[in-house]
N, C-alpha and C. Protein backbone atom coordinates (compact mmCIF):
# COMPACT_ATOMS: atom_id res chain seq x y z
N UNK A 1 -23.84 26.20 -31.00
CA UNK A 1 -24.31 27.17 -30.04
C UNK A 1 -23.67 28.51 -30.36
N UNK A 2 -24.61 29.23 -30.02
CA UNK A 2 -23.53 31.01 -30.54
C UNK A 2 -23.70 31.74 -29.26
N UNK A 3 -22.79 32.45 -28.91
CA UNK A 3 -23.09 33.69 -27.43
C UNK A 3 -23.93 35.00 -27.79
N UNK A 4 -24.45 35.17 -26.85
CA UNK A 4 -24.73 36.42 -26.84
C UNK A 4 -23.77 37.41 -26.65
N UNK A 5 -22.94 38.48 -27.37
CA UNK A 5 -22.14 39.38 -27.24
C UNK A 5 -21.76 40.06 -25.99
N UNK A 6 -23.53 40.43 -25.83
CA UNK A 6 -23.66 41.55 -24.68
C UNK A 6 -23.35 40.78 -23.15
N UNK A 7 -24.22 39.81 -23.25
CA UNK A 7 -24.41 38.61 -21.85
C UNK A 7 -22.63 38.72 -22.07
N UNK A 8 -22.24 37.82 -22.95
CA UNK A 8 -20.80 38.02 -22.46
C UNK A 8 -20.11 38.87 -21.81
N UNK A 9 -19.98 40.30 -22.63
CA UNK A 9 -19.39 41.33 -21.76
C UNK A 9 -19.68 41.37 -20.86
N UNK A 10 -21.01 41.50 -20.38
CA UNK A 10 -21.15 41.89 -19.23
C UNK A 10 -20.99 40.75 -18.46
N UNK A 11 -20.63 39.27 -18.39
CA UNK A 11 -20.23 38.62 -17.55
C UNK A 11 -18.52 38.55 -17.45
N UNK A 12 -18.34 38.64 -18.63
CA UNK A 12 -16.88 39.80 -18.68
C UNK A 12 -15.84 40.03 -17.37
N UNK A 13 -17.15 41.73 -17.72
CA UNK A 13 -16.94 42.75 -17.12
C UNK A 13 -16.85 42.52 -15.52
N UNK A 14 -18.19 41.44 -15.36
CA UNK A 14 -18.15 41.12 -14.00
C UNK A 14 -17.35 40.36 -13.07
N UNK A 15 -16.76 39.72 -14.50
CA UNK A 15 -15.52 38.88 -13.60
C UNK A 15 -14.20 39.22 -13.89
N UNK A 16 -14.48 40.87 -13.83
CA UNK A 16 -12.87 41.07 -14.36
C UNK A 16 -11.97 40.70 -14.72
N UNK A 17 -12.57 40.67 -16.16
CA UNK A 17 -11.88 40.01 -16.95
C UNK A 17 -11.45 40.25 -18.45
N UNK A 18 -10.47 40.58 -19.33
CA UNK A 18 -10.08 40.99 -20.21
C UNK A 18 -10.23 39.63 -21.07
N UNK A 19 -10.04 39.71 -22.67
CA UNK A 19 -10.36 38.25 -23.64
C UNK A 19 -9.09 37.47 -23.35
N UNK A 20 -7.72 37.88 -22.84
CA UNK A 20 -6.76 37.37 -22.65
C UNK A 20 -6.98 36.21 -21.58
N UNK A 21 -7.83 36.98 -19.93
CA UNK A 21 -7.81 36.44 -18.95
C UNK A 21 -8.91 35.49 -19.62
N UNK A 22 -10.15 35.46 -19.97
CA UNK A 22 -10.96 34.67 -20.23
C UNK A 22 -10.34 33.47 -21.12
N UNK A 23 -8.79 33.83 -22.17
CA UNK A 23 -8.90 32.32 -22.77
C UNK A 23 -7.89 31.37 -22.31
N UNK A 24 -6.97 32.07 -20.85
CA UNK A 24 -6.46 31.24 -20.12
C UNK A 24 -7.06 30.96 -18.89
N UNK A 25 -8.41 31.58 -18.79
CA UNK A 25 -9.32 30.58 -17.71
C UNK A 25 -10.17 29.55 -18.38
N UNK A 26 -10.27 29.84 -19.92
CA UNK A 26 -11.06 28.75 -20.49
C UNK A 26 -10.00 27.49 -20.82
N UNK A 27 -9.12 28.11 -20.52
CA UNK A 27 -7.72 26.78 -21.90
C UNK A 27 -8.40 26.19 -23.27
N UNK A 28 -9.19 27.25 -23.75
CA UNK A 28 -9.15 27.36 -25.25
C UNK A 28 -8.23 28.24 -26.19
N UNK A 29 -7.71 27.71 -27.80
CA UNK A 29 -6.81 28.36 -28.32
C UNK A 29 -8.38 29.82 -28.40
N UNK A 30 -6.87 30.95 -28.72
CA UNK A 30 -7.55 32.26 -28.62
C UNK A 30 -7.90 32.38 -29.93
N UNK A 31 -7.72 31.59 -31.29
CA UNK A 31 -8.66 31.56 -32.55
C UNK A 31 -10.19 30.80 -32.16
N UNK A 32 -10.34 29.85 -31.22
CA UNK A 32 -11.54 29.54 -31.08
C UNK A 32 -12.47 30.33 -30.31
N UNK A 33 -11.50 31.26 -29.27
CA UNK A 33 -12.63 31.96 -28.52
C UNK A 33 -12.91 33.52 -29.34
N UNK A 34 -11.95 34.03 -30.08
CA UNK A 34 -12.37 34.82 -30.98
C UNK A 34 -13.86 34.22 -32.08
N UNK A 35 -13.54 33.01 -32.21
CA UNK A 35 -14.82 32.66 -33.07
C UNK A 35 -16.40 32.57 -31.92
N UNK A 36 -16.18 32.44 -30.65
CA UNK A 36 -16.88 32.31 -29.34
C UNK A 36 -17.67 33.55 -29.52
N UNK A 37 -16.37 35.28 -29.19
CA UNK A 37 -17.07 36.29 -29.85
C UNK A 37 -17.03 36.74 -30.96
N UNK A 38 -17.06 36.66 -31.88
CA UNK A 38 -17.26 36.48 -33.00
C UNK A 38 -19.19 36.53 -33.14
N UNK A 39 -19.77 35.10 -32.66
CA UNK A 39 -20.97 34.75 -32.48
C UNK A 39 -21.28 33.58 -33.45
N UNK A 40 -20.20 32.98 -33.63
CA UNK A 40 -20.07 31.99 -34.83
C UNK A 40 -20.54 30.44 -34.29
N UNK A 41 -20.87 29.51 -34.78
CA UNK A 41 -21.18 28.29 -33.96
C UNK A 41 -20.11 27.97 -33.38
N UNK A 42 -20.51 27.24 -31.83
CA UNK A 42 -19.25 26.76 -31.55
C UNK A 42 -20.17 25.21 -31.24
N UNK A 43 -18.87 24.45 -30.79
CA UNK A 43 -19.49 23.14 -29.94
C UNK A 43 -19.92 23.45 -28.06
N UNK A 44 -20.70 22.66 -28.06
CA UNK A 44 -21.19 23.07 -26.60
C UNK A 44 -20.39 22.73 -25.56
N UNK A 45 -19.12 21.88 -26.09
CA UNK A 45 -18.10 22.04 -24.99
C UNK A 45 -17.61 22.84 -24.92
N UNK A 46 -16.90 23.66 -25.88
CA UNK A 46 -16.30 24.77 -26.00
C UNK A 46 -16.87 25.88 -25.10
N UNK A 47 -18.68 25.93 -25.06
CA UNK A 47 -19.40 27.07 -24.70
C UNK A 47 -19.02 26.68 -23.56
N UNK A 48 -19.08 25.37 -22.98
CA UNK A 48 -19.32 25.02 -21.59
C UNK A 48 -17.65 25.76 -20.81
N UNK A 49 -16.80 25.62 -21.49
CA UNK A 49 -15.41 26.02 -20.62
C UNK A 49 -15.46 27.27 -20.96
N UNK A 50 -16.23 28.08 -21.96
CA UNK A 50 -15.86 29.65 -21.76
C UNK A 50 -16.94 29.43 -20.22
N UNK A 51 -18.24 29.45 -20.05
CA UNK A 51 -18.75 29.45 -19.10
C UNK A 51 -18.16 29.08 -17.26
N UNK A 52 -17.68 27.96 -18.15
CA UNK A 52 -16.78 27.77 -16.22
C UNK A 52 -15.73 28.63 -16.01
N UNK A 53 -14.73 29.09 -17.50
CA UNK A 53 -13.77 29.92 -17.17
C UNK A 53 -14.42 31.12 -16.29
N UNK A 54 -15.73 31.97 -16.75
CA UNK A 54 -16.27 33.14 -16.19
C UNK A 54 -16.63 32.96 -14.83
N UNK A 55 -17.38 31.47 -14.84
CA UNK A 55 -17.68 31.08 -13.62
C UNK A 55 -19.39 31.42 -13.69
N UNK A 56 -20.05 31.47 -14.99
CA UNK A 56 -21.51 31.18 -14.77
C UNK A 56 -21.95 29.83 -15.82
N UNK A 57 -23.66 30.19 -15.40
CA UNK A 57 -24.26 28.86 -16.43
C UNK A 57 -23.99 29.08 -17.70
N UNK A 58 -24.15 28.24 -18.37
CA UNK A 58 -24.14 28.51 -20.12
C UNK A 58 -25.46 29.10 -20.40
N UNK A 59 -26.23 28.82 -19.63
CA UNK A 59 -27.45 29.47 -20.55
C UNK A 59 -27.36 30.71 -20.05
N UNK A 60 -26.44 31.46 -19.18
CA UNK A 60 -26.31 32.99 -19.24
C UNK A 60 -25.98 33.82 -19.96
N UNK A 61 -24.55 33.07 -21.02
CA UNK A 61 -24.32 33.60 -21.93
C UNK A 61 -24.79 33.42 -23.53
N UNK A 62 -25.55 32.40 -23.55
CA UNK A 62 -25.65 32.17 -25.00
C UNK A 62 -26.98 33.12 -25.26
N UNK A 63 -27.22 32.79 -26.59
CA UNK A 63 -28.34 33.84 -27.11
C UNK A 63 -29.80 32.86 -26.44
N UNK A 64 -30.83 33.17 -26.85
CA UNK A 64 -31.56 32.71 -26.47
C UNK A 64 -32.69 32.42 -27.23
């Protein structure tokens, strides 16, 4: 699965949130969520805990 950049930020943005706060609300290491934005494949678990960390669906942030 790869993110959408933008969807990210701006769910981000909305949950005020810096990449720091996002990879201790995800409890992913911060080399995997750099690869998250990045836009690199990830596994769909991975997508799934950046998503709960933000607190939306996955299909908000990924590409489409």
């Amino acid at each position: 699965m790869k993110v959408n950049r933008k969807k990210l930020e701006l769910a981000m943005a909305t949950a005020c949130m810096n990449t720091e706060d996002l990879q201790k609300a995800s409890n992913i290491p911060r080399a995997t969520l750099n690869n998250v934005i990045s836009g690199r494949n990830v596994r769909p678990g991975t997508m799934g805990k950046v998503a709960k960390g933000l607190g939306v669906c996955v299909t908000e942030i990924i590409e489409d």
